[in-house]
Every structure is written in C-alpha cells, then in structure tokens.
N, C-alpha and C. Protein backbone atom coordinates (compact mmCIF):
# COMPACT_ATOMS: atom_id res chain seq x y z
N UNK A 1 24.41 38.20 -33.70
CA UNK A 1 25.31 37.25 -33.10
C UNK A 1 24.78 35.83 -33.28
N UNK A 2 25.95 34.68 -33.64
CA UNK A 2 25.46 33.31 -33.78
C UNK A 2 25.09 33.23 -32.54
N UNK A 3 24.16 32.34 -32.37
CA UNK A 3 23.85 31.45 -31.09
C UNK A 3 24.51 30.02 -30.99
N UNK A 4 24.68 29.77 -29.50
CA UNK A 4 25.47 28.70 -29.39
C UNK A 4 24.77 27.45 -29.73
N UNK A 5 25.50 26.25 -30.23
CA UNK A 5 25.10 25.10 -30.91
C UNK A 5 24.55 24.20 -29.52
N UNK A 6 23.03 24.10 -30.14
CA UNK A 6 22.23 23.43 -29.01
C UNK A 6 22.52 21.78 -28.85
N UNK A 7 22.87 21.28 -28.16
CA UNK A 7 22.64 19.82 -28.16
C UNK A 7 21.43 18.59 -27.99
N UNK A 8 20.43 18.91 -27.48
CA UNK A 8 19.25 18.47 -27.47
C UNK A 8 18.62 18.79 -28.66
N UNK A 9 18.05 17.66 -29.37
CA UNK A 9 17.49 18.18 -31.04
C UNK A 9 16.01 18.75 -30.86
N UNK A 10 15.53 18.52 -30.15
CA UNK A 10 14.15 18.82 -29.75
C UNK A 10 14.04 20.88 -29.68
N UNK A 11 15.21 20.55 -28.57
CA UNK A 11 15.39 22.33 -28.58
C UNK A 11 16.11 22.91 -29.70
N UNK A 12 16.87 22.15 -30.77
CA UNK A 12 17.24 22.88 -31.47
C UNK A 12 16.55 22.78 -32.19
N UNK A 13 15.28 22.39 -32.72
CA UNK A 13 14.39 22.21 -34.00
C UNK A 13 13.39 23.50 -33.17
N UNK A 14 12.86 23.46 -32.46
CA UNK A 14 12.46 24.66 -31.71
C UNK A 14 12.71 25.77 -32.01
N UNK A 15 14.59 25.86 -31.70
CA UNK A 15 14.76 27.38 -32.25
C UNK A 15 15.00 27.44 -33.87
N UNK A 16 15.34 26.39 -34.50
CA UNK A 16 14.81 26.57 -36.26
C UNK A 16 13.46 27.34 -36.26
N UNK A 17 12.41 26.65 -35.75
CA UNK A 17 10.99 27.06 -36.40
C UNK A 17 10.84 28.23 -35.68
N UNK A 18 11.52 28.77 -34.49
CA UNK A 18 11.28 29.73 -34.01
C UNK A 18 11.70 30.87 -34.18
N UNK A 19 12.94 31.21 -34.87
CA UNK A 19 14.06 31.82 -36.31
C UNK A 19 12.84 31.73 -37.62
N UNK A 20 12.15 30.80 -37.82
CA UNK A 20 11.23 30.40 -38.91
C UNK A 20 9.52 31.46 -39.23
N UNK A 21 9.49 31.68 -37.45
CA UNK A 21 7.86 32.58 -37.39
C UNK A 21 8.42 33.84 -36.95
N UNK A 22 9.50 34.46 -37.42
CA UNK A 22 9.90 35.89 -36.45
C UNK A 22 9.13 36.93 -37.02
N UNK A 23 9.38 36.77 -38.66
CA UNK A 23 8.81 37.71 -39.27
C UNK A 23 7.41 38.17 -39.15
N UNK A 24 6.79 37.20 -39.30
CA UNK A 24 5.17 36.58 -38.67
C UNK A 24 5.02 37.49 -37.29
N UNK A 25 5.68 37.18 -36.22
CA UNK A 25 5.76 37.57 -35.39
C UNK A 25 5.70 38.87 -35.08
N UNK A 26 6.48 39.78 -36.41
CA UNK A 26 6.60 40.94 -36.07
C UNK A 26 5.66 41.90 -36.78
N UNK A 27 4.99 41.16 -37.73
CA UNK A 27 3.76 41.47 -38.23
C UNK A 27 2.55 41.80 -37.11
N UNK A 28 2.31 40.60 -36.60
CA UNK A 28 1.24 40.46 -35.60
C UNK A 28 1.75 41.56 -34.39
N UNK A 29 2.93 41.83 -34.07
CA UNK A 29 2.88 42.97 -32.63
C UNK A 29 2.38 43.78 -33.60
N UNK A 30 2.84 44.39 -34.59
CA UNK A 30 2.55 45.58 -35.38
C UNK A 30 1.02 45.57 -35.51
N UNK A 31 0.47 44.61 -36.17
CA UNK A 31 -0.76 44.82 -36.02
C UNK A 31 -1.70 45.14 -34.76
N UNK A 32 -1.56 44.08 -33.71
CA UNK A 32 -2.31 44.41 -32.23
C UNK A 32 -1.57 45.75 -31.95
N UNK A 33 -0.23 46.62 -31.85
CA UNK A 33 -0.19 48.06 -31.48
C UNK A 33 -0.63 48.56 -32.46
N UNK A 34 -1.07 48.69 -33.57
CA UNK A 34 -1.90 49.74 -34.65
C UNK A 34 -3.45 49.50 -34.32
N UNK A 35 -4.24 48.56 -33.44
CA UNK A 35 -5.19 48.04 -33.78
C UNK A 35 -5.64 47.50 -31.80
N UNK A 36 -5.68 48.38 -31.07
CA UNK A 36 -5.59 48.47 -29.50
C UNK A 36 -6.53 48.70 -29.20
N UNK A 37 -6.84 47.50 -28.13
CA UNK A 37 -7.86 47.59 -27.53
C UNK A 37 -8.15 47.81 -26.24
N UNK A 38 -8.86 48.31 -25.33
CA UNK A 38 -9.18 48.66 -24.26
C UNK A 38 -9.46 47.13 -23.27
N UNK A 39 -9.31 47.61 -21.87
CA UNK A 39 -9.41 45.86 -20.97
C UNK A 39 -11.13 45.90 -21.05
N UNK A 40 -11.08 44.32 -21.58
CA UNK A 40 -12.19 44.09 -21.19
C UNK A 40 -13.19 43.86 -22.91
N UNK A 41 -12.39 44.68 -23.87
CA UNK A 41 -12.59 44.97 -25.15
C UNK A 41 -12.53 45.08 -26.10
N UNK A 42 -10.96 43.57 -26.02
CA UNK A 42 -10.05 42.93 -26.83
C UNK A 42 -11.42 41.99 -27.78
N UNK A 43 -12.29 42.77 -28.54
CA UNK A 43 -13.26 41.77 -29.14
C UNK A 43 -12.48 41.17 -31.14
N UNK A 44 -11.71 42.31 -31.08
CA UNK A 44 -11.05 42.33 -33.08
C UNK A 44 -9.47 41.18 -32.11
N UNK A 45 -8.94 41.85 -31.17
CA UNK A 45 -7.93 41.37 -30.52
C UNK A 45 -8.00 39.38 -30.51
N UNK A 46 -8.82 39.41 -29.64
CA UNK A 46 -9.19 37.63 -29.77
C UNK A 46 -9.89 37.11 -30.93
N UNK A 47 -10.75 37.69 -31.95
CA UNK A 47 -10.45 37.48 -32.65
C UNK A 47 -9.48 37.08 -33.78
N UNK A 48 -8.59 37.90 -34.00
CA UNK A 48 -7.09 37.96 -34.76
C UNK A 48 -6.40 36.19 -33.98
N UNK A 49 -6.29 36.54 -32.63
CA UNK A 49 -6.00 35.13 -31.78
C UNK A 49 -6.59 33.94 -32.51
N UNK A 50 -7.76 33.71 -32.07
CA UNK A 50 -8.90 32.71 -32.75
C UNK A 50 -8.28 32.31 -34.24
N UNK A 51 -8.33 32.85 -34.69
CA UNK A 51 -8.11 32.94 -36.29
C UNK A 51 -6.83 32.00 -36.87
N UNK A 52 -5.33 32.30 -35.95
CA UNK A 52 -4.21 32.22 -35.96
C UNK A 52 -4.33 30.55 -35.11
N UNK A 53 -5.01 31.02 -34.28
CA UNK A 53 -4.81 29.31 -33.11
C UNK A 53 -5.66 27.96 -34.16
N UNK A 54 -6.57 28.45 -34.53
CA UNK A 54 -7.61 27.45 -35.73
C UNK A 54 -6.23 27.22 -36.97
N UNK A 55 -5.71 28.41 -37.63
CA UNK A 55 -5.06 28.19 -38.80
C UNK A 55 -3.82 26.88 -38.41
N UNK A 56 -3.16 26.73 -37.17
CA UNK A 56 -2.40 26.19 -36.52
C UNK A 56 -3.03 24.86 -36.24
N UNK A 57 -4.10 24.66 -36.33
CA UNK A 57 -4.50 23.28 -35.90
C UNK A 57 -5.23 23.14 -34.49
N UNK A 58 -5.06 23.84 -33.78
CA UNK A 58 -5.85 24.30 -32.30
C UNK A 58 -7.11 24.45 -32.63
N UNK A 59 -7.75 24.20 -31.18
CA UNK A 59 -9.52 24.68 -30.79
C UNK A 59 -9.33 25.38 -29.99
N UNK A 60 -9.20 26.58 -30.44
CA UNK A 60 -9.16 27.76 -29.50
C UNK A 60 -10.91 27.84 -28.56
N UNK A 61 -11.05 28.18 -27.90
CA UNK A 61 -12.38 29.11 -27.15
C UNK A 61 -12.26 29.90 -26.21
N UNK A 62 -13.01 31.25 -26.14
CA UNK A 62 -13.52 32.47 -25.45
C UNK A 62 -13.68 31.94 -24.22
N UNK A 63 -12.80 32.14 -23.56
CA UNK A 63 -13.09 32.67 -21.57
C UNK A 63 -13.40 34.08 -21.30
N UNK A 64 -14.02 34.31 -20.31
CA UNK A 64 -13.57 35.59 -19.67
C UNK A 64 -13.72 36.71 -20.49
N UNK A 65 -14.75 36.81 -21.42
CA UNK A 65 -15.79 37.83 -22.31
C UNK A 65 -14.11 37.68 -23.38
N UNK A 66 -13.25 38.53 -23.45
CA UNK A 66 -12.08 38.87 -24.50
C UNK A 66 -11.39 37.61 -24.24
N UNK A 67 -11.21 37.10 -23.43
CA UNK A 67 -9.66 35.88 -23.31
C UNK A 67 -9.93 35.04 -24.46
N UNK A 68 -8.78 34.08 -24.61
CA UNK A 68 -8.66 32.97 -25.57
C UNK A 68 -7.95 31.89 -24.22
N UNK A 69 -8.44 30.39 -24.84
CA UNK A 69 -7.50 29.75 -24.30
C UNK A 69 -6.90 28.47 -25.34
N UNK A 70 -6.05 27.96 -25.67
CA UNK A 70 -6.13 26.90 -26.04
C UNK A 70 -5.27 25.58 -25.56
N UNK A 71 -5.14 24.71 -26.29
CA UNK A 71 -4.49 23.65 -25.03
C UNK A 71 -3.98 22.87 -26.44
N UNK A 72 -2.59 22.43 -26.62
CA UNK A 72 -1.52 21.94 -27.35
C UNK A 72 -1.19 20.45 -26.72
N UNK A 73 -1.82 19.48 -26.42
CA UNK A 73 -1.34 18.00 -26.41
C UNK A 73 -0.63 17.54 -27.35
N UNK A 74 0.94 17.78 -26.22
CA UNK A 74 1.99 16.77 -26.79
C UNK A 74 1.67 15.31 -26.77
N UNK A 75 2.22 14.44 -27.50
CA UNK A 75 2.36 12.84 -27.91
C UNK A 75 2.49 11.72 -27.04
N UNK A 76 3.49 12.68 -26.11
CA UNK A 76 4.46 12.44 -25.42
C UNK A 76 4.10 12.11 -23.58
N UNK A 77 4.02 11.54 -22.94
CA UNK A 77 3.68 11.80 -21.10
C UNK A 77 4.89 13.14 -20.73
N UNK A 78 3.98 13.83 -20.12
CA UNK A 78 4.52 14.85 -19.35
C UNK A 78 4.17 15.41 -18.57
N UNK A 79 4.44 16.95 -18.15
CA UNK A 79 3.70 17.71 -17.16
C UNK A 79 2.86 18.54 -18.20
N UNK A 80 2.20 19.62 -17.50
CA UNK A 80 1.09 20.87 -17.57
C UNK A 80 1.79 21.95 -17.79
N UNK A 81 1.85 22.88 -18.95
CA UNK A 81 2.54 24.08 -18.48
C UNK A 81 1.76 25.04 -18.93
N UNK A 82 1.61 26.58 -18.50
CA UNK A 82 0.82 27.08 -18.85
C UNK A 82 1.55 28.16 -19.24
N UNK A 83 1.60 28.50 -20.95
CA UNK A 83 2.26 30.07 -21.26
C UNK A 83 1.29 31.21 -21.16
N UNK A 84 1.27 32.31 -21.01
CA UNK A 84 0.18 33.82 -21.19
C UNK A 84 0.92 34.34 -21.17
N UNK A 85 0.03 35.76 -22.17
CA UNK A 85 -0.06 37.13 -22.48
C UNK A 85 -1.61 37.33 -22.33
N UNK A 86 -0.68 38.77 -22.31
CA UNK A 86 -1.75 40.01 -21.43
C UNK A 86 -2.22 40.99 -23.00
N UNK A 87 -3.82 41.18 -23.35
CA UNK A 87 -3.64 41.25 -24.49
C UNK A 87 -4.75 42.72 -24.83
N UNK A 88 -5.24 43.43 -23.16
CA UNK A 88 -5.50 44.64 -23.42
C UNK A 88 -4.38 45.93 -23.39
N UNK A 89 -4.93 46.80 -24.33
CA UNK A 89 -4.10 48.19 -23.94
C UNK A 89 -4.80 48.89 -23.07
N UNK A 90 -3.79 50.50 -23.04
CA UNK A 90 -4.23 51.45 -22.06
C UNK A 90 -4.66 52.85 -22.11
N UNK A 91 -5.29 54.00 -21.87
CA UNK A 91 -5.92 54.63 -21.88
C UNK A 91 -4.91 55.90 -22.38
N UNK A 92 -3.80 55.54 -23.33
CA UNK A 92 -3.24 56.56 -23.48
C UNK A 92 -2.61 57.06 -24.86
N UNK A 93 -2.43 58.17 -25.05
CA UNK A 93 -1.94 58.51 -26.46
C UNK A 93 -0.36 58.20 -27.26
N UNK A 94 -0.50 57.90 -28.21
CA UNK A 94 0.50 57.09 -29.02
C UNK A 94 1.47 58.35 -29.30
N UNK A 95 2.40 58.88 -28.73
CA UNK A 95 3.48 59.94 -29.02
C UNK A 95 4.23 59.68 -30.01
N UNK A 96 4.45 58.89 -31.00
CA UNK A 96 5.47 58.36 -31.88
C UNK A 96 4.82 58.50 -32.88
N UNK A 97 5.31 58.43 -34.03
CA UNK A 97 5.06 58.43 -35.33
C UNK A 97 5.79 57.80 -36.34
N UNK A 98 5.08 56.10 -35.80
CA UNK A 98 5.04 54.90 -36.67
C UNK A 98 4.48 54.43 -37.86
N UNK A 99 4.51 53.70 -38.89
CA UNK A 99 3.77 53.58 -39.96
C UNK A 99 2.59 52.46 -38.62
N UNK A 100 2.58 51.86 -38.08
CA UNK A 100 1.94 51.19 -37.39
C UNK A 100 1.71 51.87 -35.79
N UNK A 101 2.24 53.24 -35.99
CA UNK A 101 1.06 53.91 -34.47
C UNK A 101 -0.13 53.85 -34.98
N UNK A 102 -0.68 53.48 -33.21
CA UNK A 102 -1.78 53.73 -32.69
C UNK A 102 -2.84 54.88 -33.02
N UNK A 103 -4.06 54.78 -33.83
CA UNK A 103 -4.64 56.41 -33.82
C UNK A 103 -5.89 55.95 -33.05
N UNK A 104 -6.13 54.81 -32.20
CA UNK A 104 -7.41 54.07 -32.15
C UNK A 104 -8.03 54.89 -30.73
N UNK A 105 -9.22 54.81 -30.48
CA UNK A 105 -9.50 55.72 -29.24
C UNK A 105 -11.07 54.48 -28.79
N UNK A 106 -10.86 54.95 -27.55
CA UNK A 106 -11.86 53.82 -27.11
C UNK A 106 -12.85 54.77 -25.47
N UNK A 107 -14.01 53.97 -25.36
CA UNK A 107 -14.15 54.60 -24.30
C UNK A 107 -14.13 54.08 -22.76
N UNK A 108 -13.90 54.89 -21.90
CA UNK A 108 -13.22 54.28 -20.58
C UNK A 108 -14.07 55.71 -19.64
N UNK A 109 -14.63 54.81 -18.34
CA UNK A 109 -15.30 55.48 -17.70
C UNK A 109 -16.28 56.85 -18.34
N UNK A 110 -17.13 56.19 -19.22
CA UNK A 110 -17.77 57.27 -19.84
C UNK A 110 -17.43 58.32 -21.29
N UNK A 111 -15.67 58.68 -20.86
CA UNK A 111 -15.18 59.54 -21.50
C UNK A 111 -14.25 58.58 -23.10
N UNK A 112 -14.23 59.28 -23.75
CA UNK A 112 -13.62 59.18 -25.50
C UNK A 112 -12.30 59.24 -25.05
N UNK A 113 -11.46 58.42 -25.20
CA UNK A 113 -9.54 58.17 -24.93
C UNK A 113 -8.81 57.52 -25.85
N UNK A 114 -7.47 58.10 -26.34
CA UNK A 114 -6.93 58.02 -26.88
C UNK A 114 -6.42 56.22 -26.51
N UNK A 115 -6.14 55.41 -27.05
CA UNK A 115 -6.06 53.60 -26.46
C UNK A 115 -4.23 53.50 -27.31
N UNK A 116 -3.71 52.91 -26.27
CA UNK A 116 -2.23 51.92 -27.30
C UNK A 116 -1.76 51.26 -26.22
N UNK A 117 -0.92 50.14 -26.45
CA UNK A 117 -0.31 49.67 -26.16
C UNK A 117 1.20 50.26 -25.44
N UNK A 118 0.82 50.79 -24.19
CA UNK A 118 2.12 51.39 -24.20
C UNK A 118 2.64 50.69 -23.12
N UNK A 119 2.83 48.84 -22.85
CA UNK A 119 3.28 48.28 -21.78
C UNK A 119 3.81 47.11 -22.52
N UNK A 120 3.74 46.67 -23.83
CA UNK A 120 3.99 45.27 -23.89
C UNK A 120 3.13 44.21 -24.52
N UNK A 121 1.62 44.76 -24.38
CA UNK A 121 0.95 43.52 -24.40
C UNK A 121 0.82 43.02 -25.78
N UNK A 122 1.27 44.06 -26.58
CA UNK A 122 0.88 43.52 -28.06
C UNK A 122 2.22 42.45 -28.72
N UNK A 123 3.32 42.90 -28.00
CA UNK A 123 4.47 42.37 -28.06
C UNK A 123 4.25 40.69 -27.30
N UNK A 124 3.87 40.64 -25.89
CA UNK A 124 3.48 39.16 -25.18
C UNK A 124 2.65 38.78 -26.15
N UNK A 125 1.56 39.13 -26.68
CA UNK A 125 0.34 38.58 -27.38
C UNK A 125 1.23 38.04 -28.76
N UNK A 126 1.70 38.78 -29.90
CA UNK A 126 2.41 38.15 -30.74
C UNK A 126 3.20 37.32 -30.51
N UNK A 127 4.05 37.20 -29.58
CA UNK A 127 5.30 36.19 -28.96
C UNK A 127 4.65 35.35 -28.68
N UNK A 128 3.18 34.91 -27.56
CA UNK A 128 2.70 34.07 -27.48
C UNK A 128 1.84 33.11 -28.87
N UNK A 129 1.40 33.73 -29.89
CA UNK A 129 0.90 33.39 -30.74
C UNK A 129 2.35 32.85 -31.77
N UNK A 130 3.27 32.70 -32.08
CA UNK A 130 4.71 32.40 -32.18
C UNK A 130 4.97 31.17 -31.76
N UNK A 131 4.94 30.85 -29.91
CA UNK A 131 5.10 30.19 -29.43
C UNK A 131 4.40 29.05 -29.49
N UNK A 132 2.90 29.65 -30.19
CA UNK A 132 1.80 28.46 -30.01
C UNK A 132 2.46 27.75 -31.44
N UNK A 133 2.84 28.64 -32.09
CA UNK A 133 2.92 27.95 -33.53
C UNK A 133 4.02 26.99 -33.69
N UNK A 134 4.80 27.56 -33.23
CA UNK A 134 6.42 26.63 -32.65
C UNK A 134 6.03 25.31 -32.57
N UNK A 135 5.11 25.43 -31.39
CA UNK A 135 4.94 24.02 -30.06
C UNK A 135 4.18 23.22 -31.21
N UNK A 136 2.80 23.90 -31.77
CA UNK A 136 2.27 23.25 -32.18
C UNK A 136 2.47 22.04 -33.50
N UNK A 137 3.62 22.49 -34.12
CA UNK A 137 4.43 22.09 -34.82
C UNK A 137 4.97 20.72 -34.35
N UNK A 138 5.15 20.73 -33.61
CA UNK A 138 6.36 19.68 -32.50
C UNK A 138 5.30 18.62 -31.82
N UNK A 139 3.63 18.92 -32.34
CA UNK A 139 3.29 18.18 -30.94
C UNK A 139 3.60 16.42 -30.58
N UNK A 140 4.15 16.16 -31.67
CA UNK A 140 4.38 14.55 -32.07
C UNK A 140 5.77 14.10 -30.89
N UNK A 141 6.24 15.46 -30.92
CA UNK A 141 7.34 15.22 -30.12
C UNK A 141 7.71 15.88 -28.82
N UNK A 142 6.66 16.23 -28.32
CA UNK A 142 6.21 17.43 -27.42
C UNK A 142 5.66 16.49 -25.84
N UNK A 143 6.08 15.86 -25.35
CA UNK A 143 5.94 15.88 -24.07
C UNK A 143 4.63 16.91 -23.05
N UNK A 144 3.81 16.01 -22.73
CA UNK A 144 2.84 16.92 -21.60
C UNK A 144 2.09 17.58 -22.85
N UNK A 145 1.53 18.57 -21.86
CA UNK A 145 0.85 19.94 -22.49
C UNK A 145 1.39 21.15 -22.90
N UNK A 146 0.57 21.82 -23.12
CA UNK A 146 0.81 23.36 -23.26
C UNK A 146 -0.22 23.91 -23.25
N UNK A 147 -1.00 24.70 -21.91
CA UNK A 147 -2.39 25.72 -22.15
C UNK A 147 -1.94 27.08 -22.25
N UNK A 148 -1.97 27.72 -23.24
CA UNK A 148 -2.27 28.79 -23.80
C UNK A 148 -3.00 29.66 -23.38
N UNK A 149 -3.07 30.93 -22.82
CA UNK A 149 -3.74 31.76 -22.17
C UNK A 149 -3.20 33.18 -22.45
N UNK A 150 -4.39 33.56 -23.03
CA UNK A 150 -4.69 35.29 -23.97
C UNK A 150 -5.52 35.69 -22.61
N UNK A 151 -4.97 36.51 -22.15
CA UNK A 151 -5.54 37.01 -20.66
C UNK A 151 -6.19 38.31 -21.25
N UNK A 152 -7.70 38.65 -21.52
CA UNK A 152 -7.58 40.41 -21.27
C UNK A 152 -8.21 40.70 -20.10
N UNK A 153 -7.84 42.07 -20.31
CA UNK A 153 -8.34 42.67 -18.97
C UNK A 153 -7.33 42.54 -17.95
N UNK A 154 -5.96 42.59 -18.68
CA UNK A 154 -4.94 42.58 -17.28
C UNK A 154 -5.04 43.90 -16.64
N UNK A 155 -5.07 45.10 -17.13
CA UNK A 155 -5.07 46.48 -16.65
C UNK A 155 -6.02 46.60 -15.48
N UNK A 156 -7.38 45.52 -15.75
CA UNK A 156 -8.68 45.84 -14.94
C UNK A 156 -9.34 47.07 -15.76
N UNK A 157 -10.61 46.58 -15.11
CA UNK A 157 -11.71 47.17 -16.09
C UNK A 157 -12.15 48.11 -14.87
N UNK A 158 -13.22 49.11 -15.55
CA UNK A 158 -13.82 50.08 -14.55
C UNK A 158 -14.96 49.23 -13.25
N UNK A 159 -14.32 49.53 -12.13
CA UNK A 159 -15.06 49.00 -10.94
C UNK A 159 -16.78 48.53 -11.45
N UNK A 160 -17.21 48.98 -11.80
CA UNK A 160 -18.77 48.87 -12.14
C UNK A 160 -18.66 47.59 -13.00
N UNK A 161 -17.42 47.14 -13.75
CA UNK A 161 -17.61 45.89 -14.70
C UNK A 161 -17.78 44.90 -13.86
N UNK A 162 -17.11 44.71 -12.76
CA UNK A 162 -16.86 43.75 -11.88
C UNK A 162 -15.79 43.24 -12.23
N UNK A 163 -15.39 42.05 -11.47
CA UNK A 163 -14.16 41.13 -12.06
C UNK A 163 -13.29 41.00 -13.32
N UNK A 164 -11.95 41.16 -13.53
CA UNK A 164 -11.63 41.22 -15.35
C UNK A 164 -10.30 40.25 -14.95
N UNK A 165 -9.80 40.45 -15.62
CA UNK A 165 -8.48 39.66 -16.04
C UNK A 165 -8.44 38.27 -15.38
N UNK A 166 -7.44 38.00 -15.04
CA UNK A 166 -6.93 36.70 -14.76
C UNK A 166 -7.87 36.00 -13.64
N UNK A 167 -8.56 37.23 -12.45
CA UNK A 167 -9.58 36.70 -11.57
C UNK A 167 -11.09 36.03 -12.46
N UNK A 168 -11.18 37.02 -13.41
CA UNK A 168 -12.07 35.96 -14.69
C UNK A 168 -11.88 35.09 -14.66
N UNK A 169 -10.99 34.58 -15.77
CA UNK A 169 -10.59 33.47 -15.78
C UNK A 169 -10.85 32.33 -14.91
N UNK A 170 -10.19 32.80 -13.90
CA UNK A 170 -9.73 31.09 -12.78
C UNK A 170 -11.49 31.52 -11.96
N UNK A 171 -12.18 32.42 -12.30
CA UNK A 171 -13.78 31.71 -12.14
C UNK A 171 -14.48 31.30 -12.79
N UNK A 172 -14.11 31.35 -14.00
CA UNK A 172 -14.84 30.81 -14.89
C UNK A 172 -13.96 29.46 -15.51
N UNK A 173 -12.91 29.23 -14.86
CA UNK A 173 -12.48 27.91 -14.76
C UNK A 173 -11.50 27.68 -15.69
C-alpha cells in the first residue's frame, strides 16, 4: 500500500532513506536471529553494532559488559531523545526451519542450551541500527540529539552475575 504524502520535508526525506535501509535491515535481523546470543553475552552481537555505528560515522562505546551506546548530534537546538533495543536472546530452541534459524547453543546456569531469539530482540536491534543510519544521515538537519542504546541483558542474567540490563546501564551512567 502507498503511504500517504507527507508534508513536512524533513519527515519525508526520513521515510525515503528509511524505504532506502530496509533491505539492510532485513539482513541484519537475519543475521542477529541466526547468530544469538545469551543476556549478558551479546559479545559477536555488539560487536556487529560497533562495526555498523563506526561505518555510519558514530563513536559508538561498550556500557554495561555487552551494551552499545551512541549519541547522534543534530545541527540543530533541540531536545534529548533516547531510542533502544534489547539485544540478548533466550534459552530456547529454534522450532522452524529457516535458511537463517538459529542452531547456536550457549550456556546458562551451568547447563549447554539451545539460544534464539524468540521475543524480538534481533528484530528491535536491526530496526534500531536502521534508525541510527536514517538519523545519522540527517544530522545537518536534525534538531537536538539522539542516544542510542543497545541494551543487553534485558532477559537478566543468572542471580550470581549480579545486576544486567538496563539497571547496568543507568549505574554505570
């Protein structure tokens, strides 16, 4: 279906480049669900991130052992906004039979487990990496900020790790 004709050029150059990284986009979920990592153990995961946020023009850096963060200064005076994805998987077996299922297995409380993505996160994580690319594009005309936040460890890690996800983060600042 067409989409309706935007009137603000800002947002419609937006959804050009954003029509522009889909394919991209759908590469990268495919890859993070073939390629799943456990909370806490997103180490190939933020990597792949890193990689993509540098190629874009960003200074990405490591929070929170797996997280990424980066920060997109628009041109422009504005506000703060902060986009995230959640960028560990979960302790469970891939039932489908995709050219890009999951065969990856990781370990969790001791024991050998089958690991995929079976909530989303590889899908938020590509969309967000999309989004960075979008914005980053625009920053000449981009108003405020944009901090970027690759959260892992949303699931939570085994009690003995201590602290994971997003409580990371906002302690380690």
């Amino acid at each position: 279906t067409a989409r309706p004709a935007i009137a603000n050029p800002l947002a419609a150059e937006i959804d050009r480049r954003a029509a522009a990284v889909d394919a991209r986009m759908i590469e990268w979920r495919r890859h993070f669900h073939q390629h799943p990592e456990l909370s806490g153990r997103e180490v190939e995961t933020a990597k792949f991130v890193t990689e993509r946020l540098k190629a874009i023009g960003l200074e990405p850096r490591a929070i929170a052992g797996t997280g990424v963060i980066a920060v997109i200064a628009g041109r422009l005076p504005g506000a703060t906004i902060a986009l995230r994805a959640d960028t560990d998987a979960l302790p469970v077996r891939e039932e489908v039979d995709l050219p890009f299922a999951s065969r990856a297995t990781g370990t969790y409380e001791g024991k050998s487990v089958p690991v995929m993505h079976a909530c989303g996160h590889d899908a938020h994580t590509a969309m967000l990496l999309a989004a960075a690319e979008v914005l980053a594009g625009l920053r000449d005309r981009l108003p405020g900020k944009v901090v970027l936040l690759f959260q892992p460890a949303e699931e939570g890690v085994p009690a003995a790790e201590g602290i994971a996800g997003a409580e990371r983060m906002i302690a380690e600042g």
